[in-house]
PDB file of N, CA and C in Angstrom:
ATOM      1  N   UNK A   1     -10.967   0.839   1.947  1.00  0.00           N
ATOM      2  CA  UNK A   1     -11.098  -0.051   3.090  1.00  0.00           C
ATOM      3  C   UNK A   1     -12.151  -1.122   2.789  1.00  0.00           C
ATOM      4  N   UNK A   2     -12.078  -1.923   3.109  1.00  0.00           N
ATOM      5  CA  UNK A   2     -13.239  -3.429   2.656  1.00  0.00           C
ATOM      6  C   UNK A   2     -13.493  -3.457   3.929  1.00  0.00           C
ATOM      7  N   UNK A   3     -15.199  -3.841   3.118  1.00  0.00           N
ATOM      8  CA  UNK A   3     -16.238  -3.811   3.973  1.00  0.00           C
ATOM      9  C   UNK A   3     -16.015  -5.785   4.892  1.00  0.00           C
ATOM     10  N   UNK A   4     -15.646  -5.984   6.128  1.00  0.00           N
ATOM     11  CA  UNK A   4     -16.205  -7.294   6.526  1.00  0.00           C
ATOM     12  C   UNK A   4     -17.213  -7.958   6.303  1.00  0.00           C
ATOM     13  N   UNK A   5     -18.206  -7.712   6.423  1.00  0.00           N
ATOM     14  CA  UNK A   5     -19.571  -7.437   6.867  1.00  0.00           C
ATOM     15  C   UNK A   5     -19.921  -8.391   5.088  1.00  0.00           C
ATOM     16  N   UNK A   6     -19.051  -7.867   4.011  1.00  0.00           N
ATOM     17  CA  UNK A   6     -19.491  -8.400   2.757  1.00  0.00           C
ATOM     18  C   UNK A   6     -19.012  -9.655   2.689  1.00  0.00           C
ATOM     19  N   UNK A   7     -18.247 -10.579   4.003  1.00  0.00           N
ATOM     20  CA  UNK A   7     -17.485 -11.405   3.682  1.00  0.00           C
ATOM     21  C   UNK A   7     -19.026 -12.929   4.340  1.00  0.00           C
ATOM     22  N   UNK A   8     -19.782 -12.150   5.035  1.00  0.00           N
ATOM     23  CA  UNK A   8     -20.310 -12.904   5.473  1.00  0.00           C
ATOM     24  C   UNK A   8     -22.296 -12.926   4.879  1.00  0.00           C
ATOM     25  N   UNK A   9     -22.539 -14.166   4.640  1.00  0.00           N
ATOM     26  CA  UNK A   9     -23.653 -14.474   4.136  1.00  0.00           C
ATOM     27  C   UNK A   9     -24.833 -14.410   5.033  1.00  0.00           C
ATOM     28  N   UNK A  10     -25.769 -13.997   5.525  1.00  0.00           N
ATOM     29  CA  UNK A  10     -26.713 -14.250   5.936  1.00  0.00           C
ATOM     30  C   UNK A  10     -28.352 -14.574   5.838  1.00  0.00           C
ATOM     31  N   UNK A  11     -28.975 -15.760   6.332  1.00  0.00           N
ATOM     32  CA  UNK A  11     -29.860 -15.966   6.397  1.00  0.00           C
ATOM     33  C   UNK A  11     -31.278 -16.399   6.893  1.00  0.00           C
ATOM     34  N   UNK A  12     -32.347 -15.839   6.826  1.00  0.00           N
ATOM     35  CA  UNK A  12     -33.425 -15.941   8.137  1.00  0.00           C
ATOM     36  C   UNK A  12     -34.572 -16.714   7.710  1.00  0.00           C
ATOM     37  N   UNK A  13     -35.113 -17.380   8.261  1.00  0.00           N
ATOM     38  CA  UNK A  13     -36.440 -18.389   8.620  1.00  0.00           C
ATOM     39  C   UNK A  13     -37.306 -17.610   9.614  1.00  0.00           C
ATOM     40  N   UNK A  14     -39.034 -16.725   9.071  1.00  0.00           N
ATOM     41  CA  UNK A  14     -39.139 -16.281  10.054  1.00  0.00           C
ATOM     42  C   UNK A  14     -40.637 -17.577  10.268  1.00  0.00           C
ATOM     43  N   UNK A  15     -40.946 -17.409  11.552  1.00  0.00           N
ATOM     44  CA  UNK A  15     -42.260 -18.016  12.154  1.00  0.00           C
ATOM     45  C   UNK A  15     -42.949 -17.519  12.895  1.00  0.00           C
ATOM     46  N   UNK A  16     -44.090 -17.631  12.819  1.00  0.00           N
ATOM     47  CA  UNK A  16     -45.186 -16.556  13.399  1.00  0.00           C
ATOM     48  C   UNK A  16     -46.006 -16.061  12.768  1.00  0.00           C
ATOM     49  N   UNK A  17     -46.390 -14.142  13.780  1.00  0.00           N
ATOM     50  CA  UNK A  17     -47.385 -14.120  13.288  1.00  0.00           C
ATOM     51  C   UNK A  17     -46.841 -12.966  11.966  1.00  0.00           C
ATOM     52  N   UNK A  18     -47.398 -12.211  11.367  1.00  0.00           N
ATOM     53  CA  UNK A  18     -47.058 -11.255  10.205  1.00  0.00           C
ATOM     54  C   UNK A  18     -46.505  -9.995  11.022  1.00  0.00           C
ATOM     55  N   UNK A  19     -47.170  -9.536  12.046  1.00  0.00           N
ATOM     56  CA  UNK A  19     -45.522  -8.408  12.281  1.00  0.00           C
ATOM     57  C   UNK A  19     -44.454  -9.556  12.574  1.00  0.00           C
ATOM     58  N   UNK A  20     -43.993 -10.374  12.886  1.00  0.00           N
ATOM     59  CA  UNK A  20     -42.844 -10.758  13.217  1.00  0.00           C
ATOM     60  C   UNK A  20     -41.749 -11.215  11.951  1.00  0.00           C
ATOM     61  N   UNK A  21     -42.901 -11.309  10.907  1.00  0.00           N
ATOM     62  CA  UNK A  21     -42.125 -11.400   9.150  1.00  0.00           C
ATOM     63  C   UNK A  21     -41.754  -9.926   9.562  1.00  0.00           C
ATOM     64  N   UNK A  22     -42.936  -8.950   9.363  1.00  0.00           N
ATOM     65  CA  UNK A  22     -42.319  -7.841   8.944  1.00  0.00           C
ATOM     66  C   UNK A  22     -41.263  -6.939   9.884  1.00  0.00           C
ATOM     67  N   UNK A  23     -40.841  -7.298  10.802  1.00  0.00           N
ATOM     68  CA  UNK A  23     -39.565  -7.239  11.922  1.00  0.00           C
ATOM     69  C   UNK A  23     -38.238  -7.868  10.869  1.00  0.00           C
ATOM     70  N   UNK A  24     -38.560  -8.915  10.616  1.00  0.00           N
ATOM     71  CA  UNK A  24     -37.432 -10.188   9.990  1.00  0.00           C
ATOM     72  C   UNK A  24     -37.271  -9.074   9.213  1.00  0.00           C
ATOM     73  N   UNK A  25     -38.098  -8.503   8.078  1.00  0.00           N
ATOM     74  CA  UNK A  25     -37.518  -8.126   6.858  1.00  0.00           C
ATOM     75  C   UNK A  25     -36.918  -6.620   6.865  1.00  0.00           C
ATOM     76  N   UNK A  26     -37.648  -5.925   7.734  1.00  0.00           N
ATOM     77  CA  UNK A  26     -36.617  -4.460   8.548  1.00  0.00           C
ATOM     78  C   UNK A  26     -35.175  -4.981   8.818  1.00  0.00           C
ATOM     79  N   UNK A  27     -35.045  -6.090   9.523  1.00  0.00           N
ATOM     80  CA  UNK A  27     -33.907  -6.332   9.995  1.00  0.00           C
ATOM     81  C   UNK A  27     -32.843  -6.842   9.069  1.00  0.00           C
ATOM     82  N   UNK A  28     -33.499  -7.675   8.128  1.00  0.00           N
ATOM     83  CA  UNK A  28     -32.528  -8.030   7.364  1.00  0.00           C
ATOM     84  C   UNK A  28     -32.186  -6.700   6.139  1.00  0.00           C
ATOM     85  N   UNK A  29     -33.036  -6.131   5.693  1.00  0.00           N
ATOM     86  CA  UNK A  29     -32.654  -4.645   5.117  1.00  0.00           C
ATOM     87  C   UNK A  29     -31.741  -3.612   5.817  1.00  0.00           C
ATOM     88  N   UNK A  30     -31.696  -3.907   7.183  1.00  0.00           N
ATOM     89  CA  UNK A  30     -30.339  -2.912   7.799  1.00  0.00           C
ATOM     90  C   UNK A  30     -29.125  -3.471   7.984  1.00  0.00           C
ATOM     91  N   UNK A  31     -29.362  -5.236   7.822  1.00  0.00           N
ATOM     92  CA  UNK A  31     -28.198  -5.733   7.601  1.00  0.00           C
ATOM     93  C   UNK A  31     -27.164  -5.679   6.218  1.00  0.00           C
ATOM     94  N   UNK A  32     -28.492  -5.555   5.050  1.00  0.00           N
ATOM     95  CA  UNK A  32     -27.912  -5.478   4.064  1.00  0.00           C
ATOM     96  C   UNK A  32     -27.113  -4.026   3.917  1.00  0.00           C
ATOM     97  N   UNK A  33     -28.020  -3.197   4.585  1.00  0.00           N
ATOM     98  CA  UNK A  33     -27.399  -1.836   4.142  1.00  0.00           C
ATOM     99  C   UNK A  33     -26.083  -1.757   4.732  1.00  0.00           C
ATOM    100  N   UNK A  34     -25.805  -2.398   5.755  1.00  0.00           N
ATOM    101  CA  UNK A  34     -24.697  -2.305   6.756  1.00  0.00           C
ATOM    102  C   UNK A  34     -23.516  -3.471   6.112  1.00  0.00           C
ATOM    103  N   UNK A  35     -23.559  -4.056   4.600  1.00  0.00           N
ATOM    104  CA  UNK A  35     -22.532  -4.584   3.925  1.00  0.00           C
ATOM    105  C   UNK A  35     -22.841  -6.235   3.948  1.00  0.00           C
ATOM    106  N   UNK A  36     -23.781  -6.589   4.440  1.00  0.00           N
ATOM    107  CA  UNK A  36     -24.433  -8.433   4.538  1.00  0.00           C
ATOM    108  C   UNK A  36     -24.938  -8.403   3.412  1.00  0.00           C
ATOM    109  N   UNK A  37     -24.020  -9.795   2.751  1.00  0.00           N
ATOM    110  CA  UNK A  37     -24.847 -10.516   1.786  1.00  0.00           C
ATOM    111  C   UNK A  37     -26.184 -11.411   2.408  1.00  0.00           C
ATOM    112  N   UNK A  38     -27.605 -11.176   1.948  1.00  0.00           N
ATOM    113  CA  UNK A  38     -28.739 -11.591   2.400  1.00  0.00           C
ATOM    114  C   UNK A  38     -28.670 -13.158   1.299  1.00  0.00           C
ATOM    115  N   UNK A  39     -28.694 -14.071   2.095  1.00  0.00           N
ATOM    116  CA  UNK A  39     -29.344 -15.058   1.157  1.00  0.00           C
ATOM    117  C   UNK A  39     -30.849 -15.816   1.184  1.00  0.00           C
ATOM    118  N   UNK A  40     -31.406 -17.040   0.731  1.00  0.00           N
ATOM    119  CA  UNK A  40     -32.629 -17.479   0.919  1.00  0.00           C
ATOM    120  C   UNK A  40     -32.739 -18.493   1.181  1.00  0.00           C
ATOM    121  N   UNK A  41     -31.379 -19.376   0.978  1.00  0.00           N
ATOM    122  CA  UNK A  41     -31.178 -20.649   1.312  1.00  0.00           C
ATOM    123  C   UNK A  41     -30.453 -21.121   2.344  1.00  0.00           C
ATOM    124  N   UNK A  42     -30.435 -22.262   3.492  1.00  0.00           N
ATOM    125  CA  UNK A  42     -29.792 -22.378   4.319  1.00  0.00           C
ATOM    126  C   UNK A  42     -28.119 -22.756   4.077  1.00  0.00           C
ATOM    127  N   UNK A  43     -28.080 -23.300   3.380  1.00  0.00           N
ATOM    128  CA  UNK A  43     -26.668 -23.989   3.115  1.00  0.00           C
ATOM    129  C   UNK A  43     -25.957 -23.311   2.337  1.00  0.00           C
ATOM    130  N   UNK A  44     -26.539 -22.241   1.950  1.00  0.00           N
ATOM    131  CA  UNK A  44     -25.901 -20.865   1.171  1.00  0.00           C
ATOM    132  C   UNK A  44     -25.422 -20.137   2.503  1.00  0.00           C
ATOM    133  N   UNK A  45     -25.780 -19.997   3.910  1.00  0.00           N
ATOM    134  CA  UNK A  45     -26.048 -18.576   4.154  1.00  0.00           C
ATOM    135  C   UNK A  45     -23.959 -19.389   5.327  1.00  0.00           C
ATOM    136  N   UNK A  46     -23.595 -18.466   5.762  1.00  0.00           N
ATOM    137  CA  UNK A  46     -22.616 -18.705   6.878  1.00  0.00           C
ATOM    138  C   UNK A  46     -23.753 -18.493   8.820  1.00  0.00           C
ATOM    139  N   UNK A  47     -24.593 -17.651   8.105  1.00  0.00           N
ATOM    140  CA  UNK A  47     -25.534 -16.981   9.804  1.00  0.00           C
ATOM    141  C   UNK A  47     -26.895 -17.391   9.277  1.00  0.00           C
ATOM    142  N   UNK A  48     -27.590 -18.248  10.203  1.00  0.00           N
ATOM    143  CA  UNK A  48     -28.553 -18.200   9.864  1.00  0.00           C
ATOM    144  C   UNK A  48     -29.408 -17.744  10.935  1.00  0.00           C
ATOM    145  N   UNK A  49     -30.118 -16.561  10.764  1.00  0.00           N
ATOM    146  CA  UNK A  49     -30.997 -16.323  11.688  1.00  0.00           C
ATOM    147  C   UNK A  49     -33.176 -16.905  11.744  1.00  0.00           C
ATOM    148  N   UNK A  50     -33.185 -17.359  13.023  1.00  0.00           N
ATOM    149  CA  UNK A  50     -34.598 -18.019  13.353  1.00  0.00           C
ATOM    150  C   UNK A  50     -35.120 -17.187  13.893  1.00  0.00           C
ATOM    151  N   UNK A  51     -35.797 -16.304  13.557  1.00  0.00           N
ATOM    152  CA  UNK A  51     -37.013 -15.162  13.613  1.00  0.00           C
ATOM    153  C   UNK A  51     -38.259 -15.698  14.249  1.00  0.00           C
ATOM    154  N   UNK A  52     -39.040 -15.809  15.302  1.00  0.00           N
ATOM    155  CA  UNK A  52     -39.615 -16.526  15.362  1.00  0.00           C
ATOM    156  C   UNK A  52     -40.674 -15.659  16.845  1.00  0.00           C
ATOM    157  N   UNK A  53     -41.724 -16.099  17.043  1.00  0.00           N
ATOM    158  CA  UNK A  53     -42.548 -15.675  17.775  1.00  0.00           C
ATOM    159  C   UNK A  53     -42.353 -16.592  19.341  1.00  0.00           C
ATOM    160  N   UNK A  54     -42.564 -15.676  20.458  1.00  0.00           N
ATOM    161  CA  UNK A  54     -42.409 -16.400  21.537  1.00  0.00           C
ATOM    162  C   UNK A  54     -43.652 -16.208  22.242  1.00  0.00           C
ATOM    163  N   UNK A  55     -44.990 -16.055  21.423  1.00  0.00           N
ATOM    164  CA  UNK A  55     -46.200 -16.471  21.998  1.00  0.00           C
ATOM    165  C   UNK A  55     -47.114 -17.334  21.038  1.00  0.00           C
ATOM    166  N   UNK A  56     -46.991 -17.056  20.202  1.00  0.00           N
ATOM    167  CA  UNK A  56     -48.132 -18.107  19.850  1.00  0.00           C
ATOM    168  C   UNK A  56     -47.436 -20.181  19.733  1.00  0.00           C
ATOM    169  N   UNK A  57     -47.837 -20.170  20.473  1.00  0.00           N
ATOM    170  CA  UNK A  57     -47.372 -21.953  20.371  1.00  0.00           C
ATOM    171  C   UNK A  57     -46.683 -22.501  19.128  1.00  0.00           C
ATOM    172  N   UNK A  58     -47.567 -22.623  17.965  1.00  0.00           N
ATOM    173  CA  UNK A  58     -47.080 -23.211  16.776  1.00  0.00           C
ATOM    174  C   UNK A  58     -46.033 -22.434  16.393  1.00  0.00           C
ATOM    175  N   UNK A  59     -45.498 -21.557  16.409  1.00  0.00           N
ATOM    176  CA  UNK A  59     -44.349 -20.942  16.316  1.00  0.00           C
ATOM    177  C   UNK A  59     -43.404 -21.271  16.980  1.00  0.00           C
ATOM    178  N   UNK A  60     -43.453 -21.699  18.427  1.00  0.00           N
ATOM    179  CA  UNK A  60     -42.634 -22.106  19.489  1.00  0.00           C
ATOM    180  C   UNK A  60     -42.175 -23.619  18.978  1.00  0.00           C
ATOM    181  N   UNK A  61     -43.518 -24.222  18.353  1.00  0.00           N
ATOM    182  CA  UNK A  61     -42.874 -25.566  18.269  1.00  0.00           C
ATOM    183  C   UNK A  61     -42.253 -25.715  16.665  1.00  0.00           C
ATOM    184  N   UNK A  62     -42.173 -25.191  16.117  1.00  0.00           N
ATOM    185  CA  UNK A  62     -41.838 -25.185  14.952  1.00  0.00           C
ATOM    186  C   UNK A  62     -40.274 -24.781  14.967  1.00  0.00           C
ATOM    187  N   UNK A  63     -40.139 -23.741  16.316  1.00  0.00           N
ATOM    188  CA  UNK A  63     -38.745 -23.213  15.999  1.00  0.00           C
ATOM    189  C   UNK A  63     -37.308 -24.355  16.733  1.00  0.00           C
ATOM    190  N   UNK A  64     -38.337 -24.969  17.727  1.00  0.00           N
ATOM    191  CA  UNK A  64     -37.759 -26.154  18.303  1.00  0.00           C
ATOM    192  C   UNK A  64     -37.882 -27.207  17.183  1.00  0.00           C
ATOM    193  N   UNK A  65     -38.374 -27.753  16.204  1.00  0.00           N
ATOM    194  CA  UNK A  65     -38.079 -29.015  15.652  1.00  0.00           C
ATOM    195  C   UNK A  65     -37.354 -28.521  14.657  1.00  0.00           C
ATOM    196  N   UNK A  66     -36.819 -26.912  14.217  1.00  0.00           N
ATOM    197  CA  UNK A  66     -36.018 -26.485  13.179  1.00  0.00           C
ATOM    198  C   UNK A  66     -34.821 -26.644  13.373  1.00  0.00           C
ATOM    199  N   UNK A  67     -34.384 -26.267  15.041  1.00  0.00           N
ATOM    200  CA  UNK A  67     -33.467 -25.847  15.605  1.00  0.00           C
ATOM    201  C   UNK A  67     -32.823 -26.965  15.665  1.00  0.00           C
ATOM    202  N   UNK A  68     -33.651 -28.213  15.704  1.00  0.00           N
ATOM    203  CA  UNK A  68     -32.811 -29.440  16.147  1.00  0.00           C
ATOM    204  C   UNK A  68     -32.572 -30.380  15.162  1.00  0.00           C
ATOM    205  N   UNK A  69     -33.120 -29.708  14.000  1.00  0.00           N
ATOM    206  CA  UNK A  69     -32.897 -30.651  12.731  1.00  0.00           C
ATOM    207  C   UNK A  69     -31.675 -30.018  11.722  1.00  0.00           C
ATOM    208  N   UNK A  70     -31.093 -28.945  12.062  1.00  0.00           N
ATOM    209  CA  UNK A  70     -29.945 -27.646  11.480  1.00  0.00           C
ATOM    210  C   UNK A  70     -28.695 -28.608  11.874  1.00  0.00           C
ATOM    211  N   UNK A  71     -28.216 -28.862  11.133  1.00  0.00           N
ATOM    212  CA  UNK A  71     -26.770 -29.319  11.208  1.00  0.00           C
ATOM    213  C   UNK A  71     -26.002 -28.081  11.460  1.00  0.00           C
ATOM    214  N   UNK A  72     -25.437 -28.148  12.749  1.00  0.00           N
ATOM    215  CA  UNK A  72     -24.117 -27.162  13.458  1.00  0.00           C
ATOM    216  C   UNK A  72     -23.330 -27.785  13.505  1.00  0.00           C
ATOM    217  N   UNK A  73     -21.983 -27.511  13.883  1.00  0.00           N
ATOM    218  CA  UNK A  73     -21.729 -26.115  13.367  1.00  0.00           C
ATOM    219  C   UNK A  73     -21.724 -26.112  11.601  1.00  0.00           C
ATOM    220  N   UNK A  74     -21.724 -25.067  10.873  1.00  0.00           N
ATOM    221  CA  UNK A  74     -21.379 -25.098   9.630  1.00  0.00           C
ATOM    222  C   UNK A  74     -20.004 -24.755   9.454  1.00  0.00           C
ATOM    223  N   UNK A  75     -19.930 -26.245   8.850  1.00  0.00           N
ATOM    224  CA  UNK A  75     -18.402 -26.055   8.325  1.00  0.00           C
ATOM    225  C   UNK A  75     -17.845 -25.448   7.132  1.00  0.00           C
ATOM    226  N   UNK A  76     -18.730 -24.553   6.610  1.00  0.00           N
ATOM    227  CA  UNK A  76     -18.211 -24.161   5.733  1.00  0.00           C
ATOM    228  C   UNK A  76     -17.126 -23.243   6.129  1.00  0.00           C
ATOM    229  N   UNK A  77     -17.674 -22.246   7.497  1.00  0.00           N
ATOM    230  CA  UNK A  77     -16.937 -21.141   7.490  1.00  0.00           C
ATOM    231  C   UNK A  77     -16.314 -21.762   8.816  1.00  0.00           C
ATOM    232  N   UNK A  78     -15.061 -21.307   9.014  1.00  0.00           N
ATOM    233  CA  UNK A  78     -13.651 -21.460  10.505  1.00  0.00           C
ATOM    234  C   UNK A  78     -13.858 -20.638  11.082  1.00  0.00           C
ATOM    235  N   UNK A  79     -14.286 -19.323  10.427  1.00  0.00           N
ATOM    236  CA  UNK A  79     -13.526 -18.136  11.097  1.00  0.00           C
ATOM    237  C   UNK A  79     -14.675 -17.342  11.835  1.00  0.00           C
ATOM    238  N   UNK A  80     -15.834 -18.020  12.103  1.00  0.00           N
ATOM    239  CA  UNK A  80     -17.073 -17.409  12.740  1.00  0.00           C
ATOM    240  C   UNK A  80     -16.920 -17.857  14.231  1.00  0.00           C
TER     241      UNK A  80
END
């Protein structure tokens, strides 16, 4: 049976403070285990996930000028 899960690339940007990296990187290790290709680059990935802190300010604003500079949708993939 084939795994889905291997069909799709994923990738994260985290911001903040250091538990919230170390959240990002738990999370992306259960994704991998669960058949996700992890990537490091944006235009590599099909998912990109923004990890990001919702208290300390500079995190807040950082995730807003990321969010709005990301070309959506990605056309690479149709079928997301």
């Amino acid at each position: 049976m084939t795994n889905i899960n291997s069909n799709y690339k994923i990738g994260m940007i985290s911001l903040g403070c250091p538990k919230n990296q170390v959240d990002g990187e738990i999370l992306l290790e259960k994704l991998n285990s669960a058949g996700f290709q992890i990537v490091s680059e944006i235009p590599d990935s099909d998912i990109m996930i923004i990890n990001t802190c919702g208290f300390i300010d500079a995190a807040k604003q950082s995730r807003k000028r990321l969010t709005l500079s990301l070309k959506l949708p990605n056309t690479k993939r149709q079928d997301l």
